[in-house]
PDB file of N, CA and C in Angstrom:
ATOM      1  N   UNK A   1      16.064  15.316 -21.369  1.00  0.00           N
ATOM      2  CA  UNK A   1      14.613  15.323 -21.383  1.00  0.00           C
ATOM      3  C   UNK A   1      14.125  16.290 -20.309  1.00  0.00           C
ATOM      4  N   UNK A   2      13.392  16.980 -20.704  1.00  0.00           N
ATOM      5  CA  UNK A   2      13.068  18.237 -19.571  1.00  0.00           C
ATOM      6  C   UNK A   2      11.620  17.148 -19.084  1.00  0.00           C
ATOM      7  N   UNK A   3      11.175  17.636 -17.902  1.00  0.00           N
ATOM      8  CA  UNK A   3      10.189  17.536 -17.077  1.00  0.00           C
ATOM      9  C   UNK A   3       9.175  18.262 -17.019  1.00  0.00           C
ATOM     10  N   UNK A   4       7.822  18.113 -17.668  1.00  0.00           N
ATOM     11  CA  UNK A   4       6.827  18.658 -17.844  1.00  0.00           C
ATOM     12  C   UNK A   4       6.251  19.183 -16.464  1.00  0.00           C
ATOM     13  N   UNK A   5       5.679  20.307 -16.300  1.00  0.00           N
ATOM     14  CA  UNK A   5       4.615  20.420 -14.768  1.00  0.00           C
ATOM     15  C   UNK A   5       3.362  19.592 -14.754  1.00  0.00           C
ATOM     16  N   UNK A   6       2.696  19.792 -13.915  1.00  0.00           N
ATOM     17  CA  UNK A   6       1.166  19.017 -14.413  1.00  0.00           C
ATOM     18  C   UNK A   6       0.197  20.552 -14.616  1.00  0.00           C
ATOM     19  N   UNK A   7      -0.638  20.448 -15.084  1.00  0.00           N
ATOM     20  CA  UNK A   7      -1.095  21.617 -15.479  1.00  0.00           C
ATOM     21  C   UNK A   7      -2.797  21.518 -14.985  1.00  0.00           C
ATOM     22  N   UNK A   8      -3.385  21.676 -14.443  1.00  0.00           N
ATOM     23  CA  UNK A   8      -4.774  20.652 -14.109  1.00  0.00           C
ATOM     24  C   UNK A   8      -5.912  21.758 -14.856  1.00  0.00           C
ATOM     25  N   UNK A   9      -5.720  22.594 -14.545  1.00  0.00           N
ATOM     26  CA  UNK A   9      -6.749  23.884 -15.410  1.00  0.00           C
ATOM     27  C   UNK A   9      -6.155  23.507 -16.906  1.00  0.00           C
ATOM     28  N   UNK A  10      -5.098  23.461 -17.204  1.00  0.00           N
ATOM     29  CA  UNK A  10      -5.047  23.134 -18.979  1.00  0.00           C
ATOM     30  C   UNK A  10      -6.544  21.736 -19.344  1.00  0.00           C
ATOM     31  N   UNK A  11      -6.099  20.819 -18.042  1.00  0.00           N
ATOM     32  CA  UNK A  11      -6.454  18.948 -18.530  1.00  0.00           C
ATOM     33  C   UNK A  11      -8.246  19.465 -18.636  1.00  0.00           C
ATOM     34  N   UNK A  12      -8.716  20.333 -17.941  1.00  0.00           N
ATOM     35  CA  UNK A  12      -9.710  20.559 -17.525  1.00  0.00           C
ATOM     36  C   UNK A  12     -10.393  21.198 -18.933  1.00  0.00           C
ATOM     37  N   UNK A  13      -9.812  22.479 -19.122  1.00  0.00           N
ATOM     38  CA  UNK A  13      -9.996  22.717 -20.582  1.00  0.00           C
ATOM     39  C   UNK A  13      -9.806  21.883 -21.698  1.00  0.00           C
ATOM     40  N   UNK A  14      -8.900  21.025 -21.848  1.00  0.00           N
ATOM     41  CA  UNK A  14      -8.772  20.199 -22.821  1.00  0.00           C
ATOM     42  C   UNK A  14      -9.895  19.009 -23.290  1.00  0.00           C
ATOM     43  N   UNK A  15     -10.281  18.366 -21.826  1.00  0.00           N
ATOM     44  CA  UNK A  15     -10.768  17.215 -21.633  1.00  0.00           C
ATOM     45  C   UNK A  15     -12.461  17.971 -21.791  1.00  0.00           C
ATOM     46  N   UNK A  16     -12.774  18.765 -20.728  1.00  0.00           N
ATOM     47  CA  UNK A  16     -14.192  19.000 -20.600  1.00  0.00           C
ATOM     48  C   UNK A  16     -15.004  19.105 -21.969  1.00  0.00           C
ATOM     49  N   UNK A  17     -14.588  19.492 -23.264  1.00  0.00           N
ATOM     50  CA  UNK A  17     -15.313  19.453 -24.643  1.00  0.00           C
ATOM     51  C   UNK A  17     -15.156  18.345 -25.266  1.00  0.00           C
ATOM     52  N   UNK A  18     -14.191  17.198 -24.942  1.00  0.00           N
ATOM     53  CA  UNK A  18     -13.801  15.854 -25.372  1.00  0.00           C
ATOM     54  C   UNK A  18     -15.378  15.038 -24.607  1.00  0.00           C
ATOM     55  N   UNK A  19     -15.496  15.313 -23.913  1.00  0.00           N
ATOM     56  CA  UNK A  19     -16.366  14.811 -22.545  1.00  0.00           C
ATOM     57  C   UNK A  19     -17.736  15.371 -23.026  1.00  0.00           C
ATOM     58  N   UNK A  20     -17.703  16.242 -23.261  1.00  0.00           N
ATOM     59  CA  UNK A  20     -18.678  17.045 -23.420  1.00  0.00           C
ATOM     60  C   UNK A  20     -19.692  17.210 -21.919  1.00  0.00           C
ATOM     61  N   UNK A  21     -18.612  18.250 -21.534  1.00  0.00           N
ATOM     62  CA  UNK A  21     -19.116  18.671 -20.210  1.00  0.00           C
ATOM     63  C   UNK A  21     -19.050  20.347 -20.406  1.00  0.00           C
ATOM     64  N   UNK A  22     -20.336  20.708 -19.897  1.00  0.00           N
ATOM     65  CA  UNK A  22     -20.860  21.824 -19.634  1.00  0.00           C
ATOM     66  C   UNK A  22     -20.649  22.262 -18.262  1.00  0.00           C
ATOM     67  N   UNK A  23     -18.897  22.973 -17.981  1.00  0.00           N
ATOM     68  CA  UNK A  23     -18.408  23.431 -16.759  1.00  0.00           C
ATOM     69  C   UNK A  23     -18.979  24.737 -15.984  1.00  0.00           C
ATOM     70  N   UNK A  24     -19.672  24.781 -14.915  1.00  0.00           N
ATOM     71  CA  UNK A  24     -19.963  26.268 -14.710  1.00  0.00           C
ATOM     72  C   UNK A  24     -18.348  26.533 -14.006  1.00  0.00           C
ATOM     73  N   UNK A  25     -17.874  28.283 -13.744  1.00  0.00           N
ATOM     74  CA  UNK A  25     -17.112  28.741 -13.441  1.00  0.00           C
ATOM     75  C   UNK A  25     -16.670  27.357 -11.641  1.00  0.00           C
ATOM     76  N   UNK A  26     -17.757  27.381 -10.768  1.00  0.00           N
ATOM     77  CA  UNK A  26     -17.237  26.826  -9.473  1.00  0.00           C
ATOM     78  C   UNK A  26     -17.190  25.395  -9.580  1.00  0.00           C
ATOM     79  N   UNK A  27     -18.088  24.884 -10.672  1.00  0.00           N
ATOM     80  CA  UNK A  27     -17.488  23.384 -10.742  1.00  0.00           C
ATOM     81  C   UNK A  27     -16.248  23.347 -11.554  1.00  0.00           C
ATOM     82  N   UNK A  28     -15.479  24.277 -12.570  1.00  0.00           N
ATOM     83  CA  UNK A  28     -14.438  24.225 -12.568  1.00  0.00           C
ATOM     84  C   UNK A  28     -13.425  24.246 -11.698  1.00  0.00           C
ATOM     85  N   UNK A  29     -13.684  25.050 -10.888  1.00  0.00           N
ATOM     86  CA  UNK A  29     -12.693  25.564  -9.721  1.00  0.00           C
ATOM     87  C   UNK A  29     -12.485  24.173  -8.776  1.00  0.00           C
ATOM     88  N   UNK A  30     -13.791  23.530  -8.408  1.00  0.00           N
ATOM     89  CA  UNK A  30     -13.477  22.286  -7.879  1.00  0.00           C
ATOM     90  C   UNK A  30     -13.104  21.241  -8.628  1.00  0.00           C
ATOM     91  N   UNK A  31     -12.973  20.910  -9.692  1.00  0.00           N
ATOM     92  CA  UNK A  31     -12.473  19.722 -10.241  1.00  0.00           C
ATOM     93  C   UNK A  31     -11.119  20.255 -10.490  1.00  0.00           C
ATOM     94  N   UNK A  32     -10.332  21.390 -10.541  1.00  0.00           N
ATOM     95  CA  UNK A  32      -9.076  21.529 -10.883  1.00  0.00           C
ATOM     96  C   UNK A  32      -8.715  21.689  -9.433  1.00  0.00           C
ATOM     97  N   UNK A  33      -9.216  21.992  -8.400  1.00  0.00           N
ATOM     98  CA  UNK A  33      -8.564  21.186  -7.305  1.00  0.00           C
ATOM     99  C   UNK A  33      -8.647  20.153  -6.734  1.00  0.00           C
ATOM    100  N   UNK A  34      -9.401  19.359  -7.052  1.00  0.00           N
ATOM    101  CA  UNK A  34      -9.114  17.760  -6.730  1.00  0.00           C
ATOM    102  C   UNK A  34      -8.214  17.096  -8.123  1.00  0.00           C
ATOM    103  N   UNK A  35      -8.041  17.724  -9.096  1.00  0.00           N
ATOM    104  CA  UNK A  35      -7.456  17.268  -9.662  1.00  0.00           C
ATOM    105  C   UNK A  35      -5.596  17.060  -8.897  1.00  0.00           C
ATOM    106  N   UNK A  36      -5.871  18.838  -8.597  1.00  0.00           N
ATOM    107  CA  UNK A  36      -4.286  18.746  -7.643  1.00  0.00           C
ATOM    108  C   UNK A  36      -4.318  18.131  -6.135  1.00  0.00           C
ATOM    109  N   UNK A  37      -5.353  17.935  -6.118  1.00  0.00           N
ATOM    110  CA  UNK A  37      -4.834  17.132  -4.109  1.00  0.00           C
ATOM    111  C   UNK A  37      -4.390  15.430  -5.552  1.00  0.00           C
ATOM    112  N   UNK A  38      -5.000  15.375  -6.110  1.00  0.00           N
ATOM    113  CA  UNK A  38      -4.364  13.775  -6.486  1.00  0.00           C
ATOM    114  C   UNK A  38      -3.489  13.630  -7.520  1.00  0.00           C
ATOM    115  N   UNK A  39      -3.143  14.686  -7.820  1.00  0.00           N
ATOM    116  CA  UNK A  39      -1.343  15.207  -8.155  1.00  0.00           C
ATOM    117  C   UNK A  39      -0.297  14.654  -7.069  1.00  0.00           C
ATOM    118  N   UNK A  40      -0.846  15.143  -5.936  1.00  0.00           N
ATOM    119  CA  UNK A  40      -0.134  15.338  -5.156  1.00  0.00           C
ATOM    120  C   UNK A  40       0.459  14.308  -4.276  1.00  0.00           C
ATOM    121  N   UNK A  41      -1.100  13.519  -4.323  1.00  0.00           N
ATOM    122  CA  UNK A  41      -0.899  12.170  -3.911  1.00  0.00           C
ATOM    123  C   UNK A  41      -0.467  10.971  -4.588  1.00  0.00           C
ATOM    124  N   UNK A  42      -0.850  11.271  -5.839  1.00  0.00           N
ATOM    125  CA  UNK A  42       0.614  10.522  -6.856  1.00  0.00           C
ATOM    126  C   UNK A  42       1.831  10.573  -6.638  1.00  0.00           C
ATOM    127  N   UNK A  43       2.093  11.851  -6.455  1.00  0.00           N
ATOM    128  CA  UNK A  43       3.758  12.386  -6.492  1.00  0.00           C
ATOM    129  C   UNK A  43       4.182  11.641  -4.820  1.00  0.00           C
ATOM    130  N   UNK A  44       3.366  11.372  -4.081  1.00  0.00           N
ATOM    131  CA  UNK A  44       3.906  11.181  -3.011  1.00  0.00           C
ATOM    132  C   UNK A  44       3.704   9.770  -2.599  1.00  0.00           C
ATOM    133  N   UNK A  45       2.688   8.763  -3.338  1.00  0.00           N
ATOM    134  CA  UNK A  45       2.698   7.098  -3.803  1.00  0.00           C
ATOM    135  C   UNK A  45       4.008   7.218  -4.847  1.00  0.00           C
ATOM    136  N   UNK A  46       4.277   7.928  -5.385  1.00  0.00           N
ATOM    137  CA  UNK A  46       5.548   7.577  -6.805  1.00  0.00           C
ATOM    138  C   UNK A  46       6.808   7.296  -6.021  1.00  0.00           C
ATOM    139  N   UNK A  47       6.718   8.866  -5.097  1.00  0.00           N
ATOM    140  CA  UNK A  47       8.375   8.998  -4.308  1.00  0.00           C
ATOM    141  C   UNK A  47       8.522   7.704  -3.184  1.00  0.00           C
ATOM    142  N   UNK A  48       8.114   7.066  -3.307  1.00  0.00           N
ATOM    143  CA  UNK A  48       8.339   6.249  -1.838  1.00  0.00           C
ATOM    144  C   UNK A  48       9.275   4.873  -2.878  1.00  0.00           C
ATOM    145  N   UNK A  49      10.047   4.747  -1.650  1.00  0.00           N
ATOM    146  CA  UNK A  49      11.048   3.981  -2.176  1.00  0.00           C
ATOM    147  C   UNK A  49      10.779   2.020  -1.690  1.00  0.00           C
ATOM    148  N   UNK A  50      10.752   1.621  -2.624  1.00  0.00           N
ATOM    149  CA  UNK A  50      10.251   0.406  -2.401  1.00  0.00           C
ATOM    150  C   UNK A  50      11.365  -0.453  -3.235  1.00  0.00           C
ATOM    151  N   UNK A  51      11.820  -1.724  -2.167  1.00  0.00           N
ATOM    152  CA  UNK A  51      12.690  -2.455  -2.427  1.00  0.00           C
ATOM    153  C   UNK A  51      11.923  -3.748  -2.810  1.00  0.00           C
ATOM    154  N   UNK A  52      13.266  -4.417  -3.500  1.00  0.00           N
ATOM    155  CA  UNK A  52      12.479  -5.665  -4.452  1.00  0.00           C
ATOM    156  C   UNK A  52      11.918  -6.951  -3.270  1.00  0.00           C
ATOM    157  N   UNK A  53      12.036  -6.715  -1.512  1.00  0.00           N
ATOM    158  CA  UNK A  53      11.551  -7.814  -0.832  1.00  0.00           C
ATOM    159  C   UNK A  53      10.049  -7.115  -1.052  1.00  0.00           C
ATOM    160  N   UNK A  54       9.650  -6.290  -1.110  1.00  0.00           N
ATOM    161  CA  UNK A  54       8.410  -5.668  -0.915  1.00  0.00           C
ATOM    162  C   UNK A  54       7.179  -6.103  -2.786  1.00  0.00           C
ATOM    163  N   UNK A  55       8.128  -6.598  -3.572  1.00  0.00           N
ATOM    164  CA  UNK A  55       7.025  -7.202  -4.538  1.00  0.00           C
ATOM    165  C   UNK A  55       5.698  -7.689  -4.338  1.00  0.00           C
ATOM    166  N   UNK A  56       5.250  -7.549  -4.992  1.00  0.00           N
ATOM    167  CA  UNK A  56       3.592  -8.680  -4.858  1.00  0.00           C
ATOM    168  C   UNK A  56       3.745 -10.052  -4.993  1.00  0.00           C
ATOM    169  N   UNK A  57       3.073 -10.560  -4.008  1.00  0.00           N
ATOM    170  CA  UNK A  57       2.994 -12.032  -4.314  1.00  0.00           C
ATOM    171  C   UNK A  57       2.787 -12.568  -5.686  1.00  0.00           C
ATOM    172  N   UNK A  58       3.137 -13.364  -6.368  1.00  0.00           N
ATOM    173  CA  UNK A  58       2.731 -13.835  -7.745  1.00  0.00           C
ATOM    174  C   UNK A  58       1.081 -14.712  -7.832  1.00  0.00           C
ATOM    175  N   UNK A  59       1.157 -15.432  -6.206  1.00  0.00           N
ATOM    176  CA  UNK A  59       0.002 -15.709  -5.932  1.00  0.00           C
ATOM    177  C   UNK A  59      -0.905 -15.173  -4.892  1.00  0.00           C
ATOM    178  N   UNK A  60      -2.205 -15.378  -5.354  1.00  0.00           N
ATOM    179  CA  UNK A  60      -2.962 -14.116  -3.900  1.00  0.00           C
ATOM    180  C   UNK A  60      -3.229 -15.728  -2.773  1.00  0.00           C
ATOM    181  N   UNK A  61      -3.034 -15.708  -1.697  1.00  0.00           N
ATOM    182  CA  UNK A  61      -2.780 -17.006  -0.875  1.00  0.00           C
ATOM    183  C   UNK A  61      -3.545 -16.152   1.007  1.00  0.00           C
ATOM    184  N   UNK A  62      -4.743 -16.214   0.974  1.00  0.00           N
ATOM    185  CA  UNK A  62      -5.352 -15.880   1.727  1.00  0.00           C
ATOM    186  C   UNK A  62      -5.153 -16.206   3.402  1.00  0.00           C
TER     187      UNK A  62
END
């Protein structure tokens, strides 16, 4: 299985006529980079290694 990139200018084009959003050129430019700062910060909540003592409580116990 190959590994896709993330593409954020593709999602942007794709999505913005689904949406029906009327992008000027610099609000594009900013939503495809916040799209990648929270790429980024996914990729770096994903990589962290978390062991099974670290689960969620089953109950929330204040």
């Amino acid at each position: 299985m190959t590994e896709r990139s993330f593409d954020p200018g593709a999602l942007v084009d794709a999505a913005a006529p689904l949406l029906k959003l009327a992008l000027t050129p610099e609000s594009r430019a900013q939503t495809i980079l916040h799209l990648k700062i929270a790429a980024e910060q996914a990729e770096l909540l994903l990589s962290a290694i978390i062991g099974d003592e670290y689960e969620p409580a089953p109950v929330y116990q204040p």
